[in-house]
N, C-alpha and C. Protein backbone atom coordinates (compact mmCIF):
# COMPACT_ATOMS: atom_id res chain seq x y z
N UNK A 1 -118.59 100.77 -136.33
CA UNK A 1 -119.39 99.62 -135.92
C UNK A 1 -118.50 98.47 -135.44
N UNK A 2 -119.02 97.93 -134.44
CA UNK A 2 -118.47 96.58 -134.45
C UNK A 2 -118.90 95.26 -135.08
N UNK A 3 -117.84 94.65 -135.44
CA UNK A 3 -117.86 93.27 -135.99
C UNK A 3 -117.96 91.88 -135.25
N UNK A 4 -118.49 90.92 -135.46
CA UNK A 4 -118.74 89.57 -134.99
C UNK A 4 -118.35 88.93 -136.07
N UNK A 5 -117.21 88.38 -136.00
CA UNK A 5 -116.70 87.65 -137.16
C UNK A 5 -116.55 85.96 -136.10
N UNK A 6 -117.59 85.38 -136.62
CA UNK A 6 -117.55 83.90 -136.88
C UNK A 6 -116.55 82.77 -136.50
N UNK A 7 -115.48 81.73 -135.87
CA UNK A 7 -114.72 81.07 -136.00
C UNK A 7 -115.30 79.84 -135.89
N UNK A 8 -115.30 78.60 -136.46
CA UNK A 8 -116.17 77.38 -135.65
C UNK A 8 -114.56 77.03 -135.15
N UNK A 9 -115.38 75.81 -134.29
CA UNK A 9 -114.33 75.17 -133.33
C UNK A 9 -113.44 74.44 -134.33
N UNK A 10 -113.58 74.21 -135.05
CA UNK A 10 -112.84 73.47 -136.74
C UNK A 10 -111.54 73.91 -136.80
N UNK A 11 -112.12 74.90 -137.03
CA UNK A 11 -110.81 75.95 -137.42
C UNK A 11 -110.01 76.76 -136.30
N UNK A 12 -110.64 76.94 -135.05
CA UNK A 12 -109.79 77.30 -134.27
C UNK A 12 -108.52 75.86 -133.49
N UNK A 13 -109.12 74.66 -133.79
CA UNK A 13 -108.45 73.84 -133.77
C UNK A 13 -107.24 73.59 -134.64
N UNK A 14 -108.04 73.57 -136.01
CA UNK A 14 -106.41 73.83 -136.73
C UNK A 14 -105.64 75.03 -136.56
N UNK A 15 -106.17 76.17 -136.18
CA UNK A 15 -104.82 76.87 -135.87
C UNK A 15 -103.68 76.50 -134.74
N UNK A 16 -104.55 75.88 -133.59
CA UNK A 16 -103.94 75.29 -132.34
C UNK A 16 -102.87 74.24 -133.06
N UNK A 17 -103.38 73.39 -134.29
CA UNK A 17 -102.63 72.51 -134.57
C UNK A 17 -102.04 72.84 -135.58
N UNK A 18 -101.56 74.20 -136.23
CA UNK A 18 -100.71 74.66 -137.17
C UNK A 18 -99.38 75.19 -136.05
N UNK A 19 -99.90 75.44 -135.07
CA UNK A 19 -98.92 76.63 -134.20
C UNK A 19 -98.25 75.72 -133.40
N UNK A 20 -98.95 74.80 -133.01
CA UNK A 20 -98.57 73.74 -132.13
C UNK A 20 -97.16 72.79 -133.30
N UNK A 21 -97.65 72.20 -134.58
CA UNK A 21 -96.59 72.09 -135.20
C UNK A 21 -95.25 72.51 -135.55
N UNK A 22 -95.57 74.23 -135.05
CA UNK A 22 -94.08 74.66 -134.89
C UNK A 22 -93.33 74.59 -133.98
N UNK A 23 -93.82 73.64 -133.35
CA UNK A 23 -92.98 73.25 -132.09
C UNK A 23 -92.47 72.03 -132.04
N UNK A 24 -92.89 71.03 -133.17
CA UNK A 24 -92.20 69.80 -133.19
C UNK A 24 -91.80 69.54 -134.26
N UNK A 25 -91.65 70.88 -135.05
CA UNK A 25 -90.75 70.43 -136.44
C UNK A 25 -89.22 70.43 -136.21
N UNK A 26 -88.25 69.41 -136.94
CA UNK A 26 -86.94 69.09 -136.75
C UNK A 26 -86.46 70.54 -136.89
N UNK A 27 -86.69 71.38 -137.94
CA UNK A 27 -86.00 72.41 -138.44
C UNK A 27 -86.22 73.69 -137.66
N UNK A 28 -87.03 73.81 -136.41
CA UNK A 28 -87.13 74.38 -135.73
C UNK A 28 -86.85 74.35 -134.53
N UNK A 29 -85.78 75.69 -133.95
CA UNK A 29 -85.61 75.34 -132.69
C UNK A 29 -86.56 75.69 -131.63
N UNK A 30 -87.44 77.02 -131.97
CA UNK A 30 -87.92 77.55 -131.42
C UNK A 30 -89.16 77.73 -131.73
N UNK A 31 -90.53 77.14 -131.67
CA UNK A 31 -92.08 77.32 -131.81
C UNK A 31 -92.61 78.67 -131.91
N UNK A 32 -93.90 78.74 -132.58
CA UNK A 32 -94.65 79.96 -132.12
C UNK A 32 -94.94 79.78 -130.95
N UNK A 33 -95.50 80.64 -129.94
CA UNK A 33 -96.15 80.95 -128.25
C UNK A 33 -97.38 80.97 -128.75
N UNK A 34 -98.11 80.41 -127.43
CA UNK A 34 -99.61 80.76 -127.27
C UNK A 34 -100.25 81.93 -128.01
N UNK A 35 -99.53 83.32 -127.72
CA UNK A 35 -99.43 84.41 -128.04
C UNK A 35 -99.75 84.19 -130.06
N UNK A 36 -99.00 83.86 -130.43
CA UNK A 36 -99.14 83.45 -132.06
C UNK A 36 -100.46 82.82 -132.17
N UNK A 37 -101.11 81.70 -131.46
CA UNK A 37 -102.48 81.56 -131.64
C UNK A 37 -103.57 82.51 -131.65
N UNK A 38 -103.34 83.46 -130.51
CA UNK A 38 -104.47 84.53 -130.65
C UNK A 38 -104.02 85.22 -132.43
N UNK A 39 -102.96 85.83 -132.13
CA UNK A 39 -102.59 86.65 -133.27
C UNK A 39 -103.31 86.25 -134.61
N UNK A 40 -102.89 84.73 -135.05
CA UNK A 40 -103.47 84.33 -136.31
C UNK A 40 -104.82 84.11 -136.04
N UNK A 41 -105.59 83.92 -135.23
CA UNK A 41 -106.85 83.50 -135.03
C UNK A 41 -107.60 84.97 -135.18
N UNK A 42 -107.04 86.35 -134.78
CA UNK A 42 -107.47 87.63 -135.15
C UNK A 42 -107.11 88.14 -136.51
N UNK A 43 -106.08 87.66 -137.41
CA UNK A 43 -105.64 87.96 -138.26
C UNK A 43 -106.80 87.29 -139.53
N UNK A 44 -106.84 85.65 -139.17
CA UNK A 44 -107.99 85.55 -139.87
C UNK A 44 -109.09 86.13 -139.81
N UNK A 45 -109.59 86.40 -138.72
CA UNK A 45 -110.77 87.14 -138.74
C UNK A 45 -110.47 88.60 -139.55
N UNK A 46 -109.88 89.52 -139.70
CA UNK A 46 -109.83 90.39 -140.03
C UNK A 46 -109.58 90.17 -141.78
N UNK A 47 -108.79 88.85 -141.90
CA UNK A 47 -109.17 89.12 -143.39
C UNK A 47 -110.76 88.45 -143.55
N UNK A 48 -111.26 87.69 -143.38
CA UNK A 48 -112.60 87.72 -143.50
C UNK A 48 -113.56 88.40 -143.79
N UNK A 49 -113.02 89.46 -143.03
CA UNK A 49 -114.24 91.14 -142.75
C UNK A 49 -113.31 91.32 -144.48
N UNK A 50 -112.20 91.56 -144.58
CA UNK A 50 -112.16 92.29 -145.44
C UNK A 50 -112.36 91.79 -146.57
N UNK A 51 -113.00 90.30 -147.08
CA UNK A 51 -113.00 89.52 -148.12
C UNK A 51 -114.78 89.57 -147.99
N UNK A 52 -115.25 90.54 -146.86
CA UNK A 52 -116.30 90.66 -146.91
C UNK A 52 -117.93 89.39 -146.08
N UNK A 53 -117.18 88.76 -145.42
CA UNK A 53 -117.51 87.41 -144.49
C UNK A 53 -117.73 87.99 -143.22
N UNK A 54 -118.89 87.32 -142.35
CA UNK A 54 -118.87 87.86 -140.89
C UNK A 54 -118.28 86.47 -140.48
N UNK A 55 -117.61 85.20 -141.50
CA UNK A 55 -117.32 84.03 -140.64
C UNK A 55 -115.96 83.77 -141.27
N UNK A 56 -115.04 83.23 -140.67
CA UNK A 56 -113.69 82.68 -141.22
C UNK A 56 -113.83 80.90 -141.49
N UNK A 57 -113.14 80.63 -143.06
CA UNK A 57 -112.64 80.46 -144.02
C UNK A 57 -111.40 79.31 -143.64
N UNK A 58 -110.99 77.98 -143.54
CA UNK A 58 -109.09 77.76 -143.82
C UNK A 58 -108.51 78.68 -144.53
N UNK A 59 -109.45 78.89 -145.88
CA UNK A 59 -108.23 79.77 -146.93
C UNK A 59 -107.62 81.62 -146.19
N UNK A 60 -108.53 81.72 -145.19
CA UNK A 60 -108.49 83.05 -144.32
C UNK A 60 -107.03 82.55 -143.55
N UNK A 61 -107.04 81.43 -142.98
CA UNK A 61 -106.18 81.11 -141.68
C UNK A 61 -105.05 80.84 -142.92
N UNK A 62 -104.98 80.27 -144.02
CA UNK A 62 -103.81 80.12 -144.87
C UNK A 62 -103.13 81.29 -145.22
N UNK A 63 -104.25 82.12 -145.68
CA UNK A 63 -103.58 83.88 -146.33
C UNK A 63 -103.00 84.13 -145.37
N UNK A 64 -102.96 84.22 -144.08
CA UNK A 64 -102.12 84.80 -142.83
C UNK A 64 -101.36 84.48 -142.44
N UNK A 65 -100.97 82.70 -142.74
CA UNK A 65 -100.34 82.29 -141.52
C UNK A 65 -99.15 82.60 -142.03
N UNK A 66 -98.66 83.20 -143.41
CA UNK A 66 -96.90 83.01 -143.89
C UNK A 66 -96.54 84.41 -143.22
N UNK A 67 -97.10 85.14 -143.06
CA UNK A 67 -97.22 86.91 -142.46
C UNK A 67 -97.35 86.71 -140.83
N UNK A 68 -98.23 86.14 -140.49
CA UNK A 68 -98.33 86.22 -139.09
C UNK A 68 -97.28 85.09 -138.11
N UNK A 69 -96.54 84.40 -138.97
CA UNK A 69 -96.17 83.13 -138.06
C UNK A 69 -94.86 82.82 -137.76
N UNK A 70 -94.01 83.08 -139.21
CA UNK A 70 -92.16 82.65 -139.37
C UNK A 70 -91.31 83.47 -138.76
N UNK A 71 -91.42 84.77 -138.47
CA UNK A 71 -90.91 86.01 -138.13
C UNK A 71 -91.03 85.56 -136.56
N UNK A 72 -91.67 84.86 -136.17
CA UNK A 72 -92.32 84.04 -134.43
C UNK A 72 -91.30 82.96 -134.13
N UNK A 73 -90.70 82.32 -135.21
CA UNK A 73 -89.91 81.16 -134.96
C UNK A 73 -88.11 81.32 -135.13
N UNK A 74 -87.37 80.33 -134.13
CA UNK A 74 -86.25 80.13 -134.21
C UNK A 74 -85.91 79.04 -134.94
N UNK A 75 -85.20 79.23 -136.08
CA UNK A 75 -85.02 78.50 -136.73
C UNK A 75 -83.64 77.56 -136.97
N UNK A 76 -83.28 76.37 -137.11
CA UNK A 76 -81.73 75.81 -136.53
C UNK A 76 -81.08 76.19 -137.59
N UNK A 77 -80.02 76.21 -137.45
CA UNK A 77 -78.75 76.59 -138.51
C UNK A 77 -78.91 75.77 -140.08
N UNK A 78 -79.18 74.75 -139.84
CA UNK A 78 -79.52 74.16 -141.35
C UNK A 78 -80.63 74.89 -141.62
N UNK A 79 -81.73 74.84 -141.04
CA UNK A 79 -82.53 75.18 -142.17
C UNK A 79 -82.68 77.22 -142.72
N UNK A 80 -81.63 77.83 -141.65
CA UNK A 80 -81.40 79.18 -141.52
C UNK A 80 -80.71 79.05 -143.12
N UNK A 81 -79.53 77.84 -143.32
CA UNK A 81 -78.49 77.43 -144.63
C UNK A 81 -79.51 77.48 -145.34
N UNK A 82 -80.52 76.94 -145.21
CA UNK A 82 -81.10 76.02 -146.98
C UNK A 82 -82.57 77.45 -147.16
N UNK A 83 -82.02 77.96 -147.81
CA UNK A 83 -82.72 78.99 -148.60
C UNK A 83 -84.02 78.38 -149.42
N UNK A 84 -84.05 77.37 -149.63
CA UNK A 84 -85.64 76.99 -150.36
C UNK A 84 -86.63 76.45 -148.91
N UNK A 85 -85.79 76.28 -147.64
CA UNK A 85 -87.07 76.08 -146.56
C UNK A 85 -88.23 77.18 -146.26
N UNK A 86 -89.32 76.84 -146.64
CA UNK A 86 -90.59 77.62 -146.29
C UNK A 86 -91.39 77.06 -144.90
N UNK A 87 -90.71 77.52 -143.95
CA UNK A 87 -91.79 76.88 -142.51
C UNK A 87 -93.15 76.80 -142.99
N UNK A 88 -93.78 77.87 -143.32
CA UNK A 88 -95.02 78.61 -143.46
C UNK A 88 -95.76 77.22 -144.34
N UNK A 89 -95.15 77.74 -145.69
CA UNK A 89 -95.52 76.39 -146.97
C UNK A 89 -95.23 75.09 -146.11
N UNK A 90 -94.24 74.55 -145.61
CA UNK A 90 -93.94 73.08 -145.48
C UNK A 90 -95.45 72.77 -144.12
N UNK A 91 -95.51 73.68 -143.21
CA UNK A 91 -96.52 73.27 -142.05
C UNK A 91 -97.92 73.42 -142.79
N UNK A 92 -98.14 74.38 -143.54
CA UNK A 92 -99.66 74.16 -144.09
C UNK A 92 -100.28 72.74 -144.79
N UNK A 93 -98.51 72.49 -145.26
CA UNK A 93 -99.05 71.12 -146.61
C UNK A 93 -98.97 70.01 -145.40
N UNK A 94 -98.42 70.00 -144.44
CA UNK A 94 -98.13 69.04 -143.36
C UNK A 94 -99.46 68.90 -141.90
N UNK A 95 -100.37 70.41 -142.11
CA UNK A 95 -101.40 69.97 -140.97
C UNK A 95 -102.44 69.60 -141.75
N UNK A 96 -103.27 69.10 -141.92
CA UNK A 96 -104.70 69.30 -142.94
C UNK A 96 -105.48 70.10 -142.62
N UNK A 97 -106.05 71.07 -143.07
CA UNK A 97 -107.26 71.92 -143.09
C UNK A 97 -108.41 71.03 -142.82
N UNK A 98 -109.51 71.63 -141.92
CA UNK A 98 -110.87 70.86 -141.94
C UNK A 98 -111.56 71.19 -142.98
N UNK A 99 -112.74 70.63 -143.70
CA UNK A 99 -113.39 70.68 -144.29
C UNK A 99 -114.59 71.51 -143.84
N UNK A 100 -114.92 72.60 -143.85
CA UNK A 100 -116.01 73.39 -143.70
C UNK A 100 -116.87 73.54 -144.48
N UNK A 101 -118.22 73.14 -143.92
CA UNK A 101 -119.32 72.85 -145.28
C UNK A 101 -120.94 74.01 -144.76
């Protein structure tokens, strides 16, 4: 069967503005691509389906983004050094999630 899994414009915005942040963080040399927006924007959807939702969730676009996103980025020599940098963690606590009601 096929699926219709849900995104409001909310949330496809914050992904634009999670992905888009990896492009103007100091510790990064190199951003996710356009390309990384689709990716996480399908990735949430798919955990959705599998958490049993025909609609996506922030906490959907959060579960994904540490899997779908860092492995995407160039990262500068310091923060390649400092072993406690989490792109993933530091950009989630740094974009705000919308409130979906």
């Amino acid at each position: 069967p096929i699926y219709h899994i849900f995104i409001a414009e909310d949330l496809l915005d914050y992904i634009v503005r999670l992905v888009g942040a990896t492009r103007s963080h100091p510790m990064i040399l190199q951003g996710a691509s356009p390309r990384a927006t689709l990716a996480l924007t399908a990735m949430a959807k798919a955990a959705a389906l599998v958490r049993g939702r025909d609609y996506v969730l922030p906490e959907d676009v959060s579960l994904v983004f540490g899997d779908e996103v860092p492995h995407r980025l160039l990262l500068s020599p310091r923060a390649e050094a400092d072993r406690s940098f989490d792109p993933a963690s530091e950009l989630l606590e740094r974009v705000p999630a919308p409130r979906i009601s």
